[in-house]
C-alpha atoms as a PDB file:
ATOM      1  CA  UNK A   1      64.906  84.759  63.554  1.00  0.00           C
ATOM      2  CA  UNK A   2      64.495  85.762  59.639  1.00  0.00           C
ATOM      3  CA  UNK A   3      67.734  86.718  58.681  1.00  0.00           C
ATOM      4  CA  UNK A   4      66.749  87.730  55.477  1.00  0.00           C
ATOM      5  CA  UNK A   5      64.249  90.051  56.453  1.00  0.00           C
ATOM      6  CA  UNK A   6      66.854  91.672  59.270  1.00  0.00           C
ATOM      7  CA  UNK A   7      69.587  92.624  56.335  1.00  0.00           C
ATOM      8  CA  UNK A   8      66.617  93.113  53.634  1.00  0.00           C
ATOM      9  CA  UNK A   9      67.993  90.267  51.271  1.00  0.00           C
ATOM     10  CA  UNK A  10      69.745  86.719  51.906  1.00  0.00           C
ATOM     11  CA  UNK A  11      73.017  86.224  53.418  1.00  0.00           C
ATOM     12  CA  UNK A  12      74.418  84.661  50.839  1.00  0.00           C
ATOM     13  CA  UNK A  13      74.035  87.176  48.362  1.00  0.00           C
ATOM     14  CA  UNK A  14      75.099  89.749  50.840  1.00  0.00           C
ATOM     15  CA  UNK A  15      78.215  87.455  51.441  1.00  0.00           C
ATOM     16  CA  UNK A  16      79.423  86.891  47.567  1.00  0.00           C
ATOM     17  CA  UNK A  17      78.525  90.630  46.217  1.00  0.00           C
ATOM     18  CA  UNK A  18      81.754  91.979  45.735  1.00  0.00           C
ATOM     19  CA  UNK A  19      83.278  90.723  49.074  1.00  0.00           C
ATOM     20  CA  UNK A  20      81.814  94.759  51.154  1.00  0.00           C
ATOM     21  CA  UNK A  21      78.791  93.665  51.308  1.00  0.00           C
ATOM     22  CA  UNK A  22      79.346  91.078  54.334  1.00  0.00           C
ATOM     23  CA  UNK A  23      80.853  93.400  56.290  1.00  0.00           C
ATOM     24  CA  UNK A  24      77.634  94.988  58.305  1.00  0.00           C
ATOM     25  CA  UNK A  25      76.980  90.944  58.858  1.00  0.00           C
ATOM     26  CA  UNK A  26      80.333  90.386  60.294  1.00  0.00           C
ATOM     27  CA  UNK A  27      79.861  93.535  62.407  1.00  0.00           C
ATOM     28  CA  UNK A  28      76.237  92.189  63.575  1.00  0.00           C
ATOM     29  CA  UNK A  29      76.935  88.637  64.449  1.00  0.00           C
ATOM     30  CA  UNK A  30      80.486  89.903  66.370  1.00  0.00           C
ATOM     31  CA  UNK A  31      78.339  92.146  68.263  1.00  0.00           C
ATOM     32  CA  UNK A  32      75.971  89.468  69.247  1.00  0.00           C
ATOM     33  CA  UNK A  33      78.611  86.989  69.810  1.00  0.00           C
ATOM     34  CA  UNK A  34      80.877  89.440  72.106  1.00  0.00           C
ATOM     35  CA  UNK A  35      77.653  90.590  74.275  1.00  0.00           C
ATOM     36  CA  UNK A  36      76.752  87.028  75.295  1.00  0.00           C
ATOM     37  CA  UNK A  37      80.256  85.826  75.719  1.00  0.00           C
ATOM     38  CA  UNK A  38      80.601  88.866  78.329  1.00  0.00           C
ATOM     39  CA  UNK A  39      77.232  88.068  79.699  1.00  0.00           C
ATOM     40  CA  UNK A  40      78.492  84.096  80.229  1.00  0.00           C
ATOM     41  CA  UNK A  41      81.743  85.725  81.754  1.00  0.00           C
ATOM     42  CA  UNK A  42      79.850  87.991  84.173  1.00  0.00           C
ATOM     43  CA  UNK A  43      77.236  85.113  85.206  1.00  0.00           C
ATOM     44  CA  UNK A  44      80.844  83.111  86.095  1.00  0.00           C
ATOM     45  CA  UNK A  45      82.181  84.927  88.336  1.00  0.00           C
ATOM     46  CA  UNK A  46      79.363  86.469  90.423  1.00  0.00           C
ATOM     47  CA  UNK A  47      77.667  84.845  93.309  1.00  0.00           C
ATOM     48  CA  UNK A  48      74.366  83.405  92.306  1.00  0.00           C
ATOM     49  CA  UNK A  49      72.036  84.379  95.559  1.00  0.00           C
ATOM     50  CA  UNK A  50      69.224  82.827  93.979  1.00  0.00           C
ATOM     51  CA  UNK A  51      70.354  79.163  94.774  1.00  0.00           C
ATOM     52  CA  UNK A  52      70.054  79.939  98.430  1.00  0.00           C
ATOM     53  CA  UNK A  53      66.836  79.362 100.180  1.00  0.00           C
ATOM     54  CA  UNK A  54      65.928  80.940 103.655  1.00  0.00           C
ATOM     55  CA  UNK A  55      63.806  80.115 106.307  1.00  0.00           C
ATOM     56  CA  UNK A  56      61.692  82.346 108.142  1.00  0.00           C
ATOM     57  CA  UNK A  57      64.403  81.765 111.386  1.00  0.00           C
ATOM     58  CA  UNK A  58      67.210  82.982 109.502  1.00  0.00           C
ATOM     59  CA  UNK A  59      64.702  86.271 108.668  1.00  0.00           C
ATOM     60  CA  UNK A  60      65.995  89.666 109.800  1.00  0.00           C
ATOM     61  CA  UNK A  61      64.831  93.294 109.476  1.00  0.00           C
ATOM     62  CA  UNK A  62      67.257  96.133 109.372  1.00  0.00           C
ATOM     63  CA  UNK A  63      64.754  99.059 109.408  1.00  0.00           C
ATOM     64  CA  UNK A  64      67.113 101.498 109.563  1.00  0.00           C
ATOM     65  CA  UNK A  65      67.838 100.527 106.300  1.00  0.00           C
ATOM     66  CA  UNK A  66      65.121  98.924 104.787  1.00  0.00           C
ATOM     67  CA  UNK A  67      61.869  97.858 105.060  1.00  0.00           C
ATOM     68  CA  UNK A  68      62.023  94.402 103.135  1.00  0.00           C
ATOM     69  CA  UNK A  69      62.975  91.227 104.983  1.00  0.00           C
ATOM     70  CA  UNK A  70      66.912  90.285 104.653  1.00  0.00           C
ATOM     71  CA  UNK A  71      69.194  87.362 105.500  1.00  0.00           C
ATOM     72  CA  UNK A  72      72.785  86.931 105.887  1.00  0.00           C
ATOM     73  CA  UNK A  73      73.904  84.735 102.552  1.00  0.00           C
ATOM     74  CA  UNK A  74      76.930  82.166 102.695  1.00  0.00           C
ATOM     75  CA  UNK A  75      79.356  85.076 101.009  1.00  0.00           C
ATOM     76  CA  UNK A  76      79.135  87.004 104.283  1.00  0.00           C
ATOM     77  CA  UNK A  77      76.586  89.699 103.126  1.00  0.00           C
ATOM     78  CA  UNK A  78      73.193  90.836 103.772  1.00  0.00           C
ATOM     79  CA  UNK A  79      70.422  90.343 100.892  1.00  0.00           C
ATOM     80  CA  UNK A  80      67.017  91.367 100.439  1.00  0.00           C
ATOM     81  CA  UNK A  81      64.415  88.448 100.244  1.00  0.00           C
ATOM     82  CA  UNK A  82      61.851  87.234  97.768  1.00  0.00           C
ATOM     83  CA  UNK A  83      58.736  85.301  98.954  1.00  0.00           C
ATOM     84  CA  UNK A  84      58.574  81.834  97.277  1.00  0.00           C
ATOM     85  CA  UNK A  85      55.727  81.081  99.452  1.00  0.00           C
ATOM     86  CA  UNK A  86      54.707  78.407 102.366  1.00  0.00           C
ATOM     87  CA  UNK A  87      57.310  80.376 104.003  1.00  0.00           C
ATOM     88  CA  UNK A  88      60.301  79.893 101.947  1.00  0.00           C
ATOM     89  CA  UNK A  89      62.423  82.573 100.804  1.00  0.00           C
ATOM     90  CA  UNK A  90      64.903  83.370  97.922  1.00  0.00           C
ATOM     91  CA  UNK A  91      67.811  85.501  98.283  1.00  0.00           C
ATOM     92  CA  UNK A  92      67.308  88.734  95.846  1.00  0.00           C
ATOM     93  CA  UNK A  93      69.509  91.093  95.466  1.00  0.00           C
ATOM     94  CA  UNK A  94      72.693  92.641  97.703  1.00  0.00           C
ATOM     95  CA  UNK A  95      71.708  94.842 100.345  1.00  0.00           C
ATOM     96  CA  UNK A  96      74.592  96.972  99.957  1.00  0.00           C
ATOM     97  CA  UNK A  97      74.174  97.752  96.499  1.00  0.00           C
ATOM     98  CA  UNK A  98      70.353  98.564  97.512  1.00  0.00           C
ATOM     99  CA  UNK A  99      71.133 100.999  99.983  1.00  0.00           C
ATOM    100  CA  UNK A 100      74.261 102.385  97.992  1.00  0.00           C
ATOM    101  CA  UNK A 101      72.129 102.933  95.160  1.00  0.00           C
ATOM    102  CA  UNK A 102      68.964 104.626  96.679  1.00  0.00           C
ATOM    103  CA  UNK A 103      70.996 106.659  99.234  1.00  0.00           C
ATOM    104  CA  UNK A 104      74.107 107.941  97.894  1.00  0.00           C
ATOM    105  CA  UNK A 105      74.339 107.329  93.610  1.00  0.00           C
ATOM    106  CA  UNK A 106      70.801 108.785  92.828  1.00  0.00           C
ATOM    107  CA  UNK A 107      70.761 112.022  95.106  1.00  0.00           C
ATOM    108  CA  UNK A 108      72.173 115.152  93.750  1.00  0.00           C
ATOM    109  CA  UNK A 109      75.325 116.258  95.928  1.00  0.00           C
ATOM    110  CA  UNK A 110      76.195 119.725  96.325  1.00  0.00           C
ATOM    111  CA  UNK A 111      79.388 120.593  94.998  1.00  0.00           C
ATOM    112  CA  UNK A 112      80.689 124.002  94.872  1.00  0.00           C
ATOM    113  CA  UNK A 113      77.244 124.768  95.771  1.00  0.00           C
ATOM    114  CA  UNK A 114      76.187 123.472  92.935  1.00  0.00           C
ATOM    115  CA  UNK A 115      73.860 120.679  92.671  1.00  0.00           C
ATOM    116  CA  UNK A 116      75.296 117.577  91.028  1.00  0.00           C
ATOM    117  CA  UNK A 117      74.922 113.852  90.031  1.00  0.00           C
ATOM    118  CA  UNK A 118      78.470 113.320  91.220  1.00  0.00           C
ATOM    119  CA  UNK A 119      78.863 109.595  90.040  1.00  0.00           C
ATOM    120  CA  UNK A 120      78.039 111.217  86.361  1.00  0.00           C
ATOM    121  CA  UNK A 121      81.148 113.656  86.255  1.00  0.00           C
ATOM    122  CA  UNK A 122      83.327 111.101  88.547  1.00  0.00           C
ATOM    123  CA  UNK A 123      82.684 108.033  86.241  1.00  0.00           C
ATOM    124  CA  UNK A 124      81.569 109.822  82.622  1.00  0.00           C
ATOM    125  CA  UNK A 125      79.561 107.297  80.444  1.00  0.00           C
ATOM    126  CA  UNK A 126      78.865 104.353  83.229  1.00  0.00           C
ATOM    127  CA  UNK A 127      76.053 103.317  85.467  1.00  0.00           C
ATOM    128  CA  UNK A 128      75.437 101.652  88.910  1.00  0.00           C
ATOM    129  CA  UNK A 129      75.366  97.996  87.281  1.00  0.00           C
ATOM    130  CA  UNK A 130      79.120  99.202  86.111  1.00  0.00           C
ATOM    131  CA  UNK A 131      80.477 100.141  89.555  1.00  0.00           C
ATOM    132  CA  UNK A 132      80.811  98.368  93.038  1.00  0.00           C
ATOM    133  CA  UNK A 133      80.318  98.838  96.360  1.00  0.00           C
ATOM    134  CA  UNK A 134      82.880  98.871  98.757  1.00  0.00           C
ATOM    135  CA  UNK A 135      82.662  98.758 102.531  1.00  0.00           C
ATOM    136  CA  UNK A 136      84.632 101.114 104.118  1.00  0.00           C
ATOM    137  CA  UNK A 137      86.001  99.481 106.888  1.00  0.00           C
ATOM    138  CA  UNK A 138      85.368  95.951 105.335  1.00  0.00           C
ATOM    139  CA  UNK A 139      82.926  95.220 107.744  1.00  0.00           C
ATOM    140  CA  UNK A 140      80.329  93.345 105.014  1.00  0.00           C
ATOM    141  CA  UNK A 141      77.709  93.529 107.327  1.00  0.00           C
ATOM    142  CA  UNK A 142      78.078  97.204 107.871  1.00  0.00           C
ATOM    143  CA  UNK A 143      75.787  98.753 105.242  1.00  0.00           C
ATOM    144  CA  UNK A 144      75.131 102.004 107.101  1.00  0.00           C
ATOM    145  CA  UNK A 145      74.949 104.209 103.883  1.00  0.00           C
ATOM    146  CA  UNK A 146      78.389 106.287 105.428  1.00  0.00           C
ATOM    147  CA  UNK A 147      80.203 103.010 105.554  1.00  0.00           C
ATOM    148  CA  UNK A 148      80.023 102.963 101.615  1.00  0.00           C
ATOM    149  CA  UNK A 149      82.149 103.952  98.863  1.00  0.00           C
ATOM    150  CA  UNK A 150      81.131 103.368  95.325  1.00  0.00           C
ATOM    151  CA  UNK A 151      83.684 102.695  93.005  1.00  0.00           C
ATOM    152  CA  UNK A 152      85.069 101.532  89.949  1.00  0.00           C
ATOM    153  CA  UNK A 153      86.372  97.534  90.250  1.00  0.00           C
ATOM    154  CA  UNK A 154      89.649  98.670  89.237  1.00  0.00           C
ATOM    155  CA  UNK A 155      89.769 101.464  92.483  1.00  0.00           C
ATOM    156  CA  UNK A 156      88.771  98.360  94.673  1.00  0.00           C
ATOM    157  CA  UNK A 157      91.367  96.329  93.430  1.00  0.00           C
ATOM    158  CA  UNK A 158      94.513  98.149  92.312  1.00  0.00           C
ATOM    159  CA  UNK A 159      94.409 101.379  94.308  1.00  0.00           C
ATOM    160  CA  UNK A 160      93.244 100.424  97.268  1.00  0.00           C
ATOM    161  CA  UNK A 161      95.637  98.751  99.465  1.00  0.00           C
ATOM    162  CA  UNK A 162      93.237  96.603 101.998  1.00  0.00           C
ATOM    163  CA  UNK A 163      96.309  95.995 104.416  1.00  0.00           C
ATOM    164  CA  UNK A 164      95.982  99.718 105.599  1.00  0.00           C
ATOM    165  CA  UNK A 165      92.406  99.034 106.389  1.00  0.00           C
ATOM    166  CA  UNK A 166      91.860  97.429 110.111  1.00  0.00           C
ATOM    167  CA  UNK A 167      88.479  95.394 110.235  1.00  0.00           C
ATOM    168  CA  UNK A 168      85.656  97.530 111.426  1.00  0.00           C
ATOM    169  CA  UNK A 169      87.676 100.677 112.066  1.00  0.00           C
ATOM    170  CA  UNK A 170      85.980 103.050 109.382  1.00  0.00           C
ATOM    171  CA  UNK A 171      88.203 105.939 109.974  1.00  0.00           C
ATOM    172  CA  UNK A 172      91.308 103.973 109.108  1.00  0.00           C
ATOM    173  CA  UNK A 173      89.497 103.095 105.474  1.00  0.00           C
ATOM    174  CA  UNK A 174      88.585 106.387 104.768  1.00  0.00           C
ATOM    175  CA  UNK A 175      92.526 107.544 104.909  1.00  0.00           C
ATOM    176  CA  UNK A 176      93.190 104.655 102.431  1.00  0.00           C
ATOM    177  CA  UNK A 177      90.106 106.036 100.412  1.00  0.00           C
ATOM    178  CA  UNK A 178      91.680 109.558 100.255  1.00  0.00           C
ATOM    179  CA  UNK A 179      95.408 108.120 100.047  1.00  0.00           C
ATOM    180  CA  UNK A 180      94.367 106.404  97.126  1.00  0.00           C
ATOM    181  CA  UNK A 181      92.457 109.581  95.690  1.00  0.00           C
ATOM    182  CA  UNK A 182      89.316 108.248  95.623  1.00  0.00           C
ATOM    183  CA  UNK A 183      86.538 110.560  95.986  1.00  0.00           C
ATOM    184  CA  UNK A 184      82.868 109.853  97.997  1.00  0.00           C
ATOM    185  CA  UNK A 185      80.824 113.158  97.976  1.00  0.00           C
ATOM    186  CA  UNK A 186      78.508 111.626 100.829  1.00  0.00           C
ATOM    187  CA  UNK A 187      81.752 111.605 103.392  1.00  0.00           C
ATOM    188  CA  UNK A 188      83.474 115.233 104.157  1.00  0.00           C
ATOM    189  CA  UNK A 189      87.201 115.465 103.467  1.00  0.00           C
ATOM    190  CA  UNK A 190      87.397 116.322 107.439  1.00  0.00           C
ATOM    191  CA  UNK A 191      86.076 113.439 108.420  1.00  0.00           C
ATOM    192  CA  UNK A 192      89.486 111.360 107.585  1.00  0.00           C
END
């Protein structure tokens, strides 16, 4: 990369005139330096699918859910396969946050009877990639679109208490939902 042609004249100069100069550089190379650390952070503590390969035995289809090939991973979920070819297959992406995504964050809810991209007033100013997917009753092969709750990381882990939650009893995590004040516009406040 030409730095000098990026800031329109050298660093150096832009550096020694005067001491105000450097300060768009500073700004520049801490924004560079703070989006890969967070990208190095990220890649460190999520499970990296794509070092699992599948054979066609372990192959299931969930057409209920979708129509692309899955396997159960190591972590205990389900994700979609890619096609390496001679029959192999790669683990691609979560399940969940496939279904999650196409079936409850992009549709338009009606609230009030109006219709609304809830997850845009709920969490103002983030995306899907910023939120998670929770399973209801923390079943994580359960990813029948009413057995998820998308929320913020901090919901999942500091207002949820997973105690109150038995395994596979969904009714019993949607109370801790709502005792926690967490909202889901795709599951009626009389189902808890």
């Amino acid at each position: 990369m030409d730095w000098n042609s990026l800031f329109g004249t050298s660093i150096d100069s832009a550096i020694t005139v005067g001491g105000c100069c450097c300060l768009p550089a500073i700004v520049i190379v801490s924004a560079i330096l703070f989006a890969y650390i967070n990208q190095r952070i990220r890649k460190a503590f999520r499970y990296d699918p794509g070092l699992e390969s599948v054979d066609e035995s372990e192959i299931k289809f969930l057409p209920e859910l979708t129509d692309k090939p899955v396997a159960l991973a190591q972590n205990g979920y389900y994700y979609l396969l890619k096609s390496e070819g001679n029959g192999k297959y790669k683990l691609a992406r979560p399940l969940h946050r496939e279904v999650a995504y196409k079936r409850i964050f992009t549709r338009q809810w009606l609230i009030f009877r109006f219709p609304v991209l809830f997850f845009k007033t709920q969490y103002p100013g983030m995306g899907f990639s910023d939120l998670i997917v929770h399973h209801i009753d923390k079943n994580k092969t359960n990813n029948d679109p009413g057995n998820l709750a998308i929320i913020t990381s901090y919901e999942h882990d500091h207002k949820i208490d997973h105690d109150n939650i038995e395994y596979g009893n969904r009714l019993s995590g949607i109370r801790e939902l709502r005792r926690a004040g967490i909202k889901t516009p795709h599951i009626p406040e009389q189902d808890s």
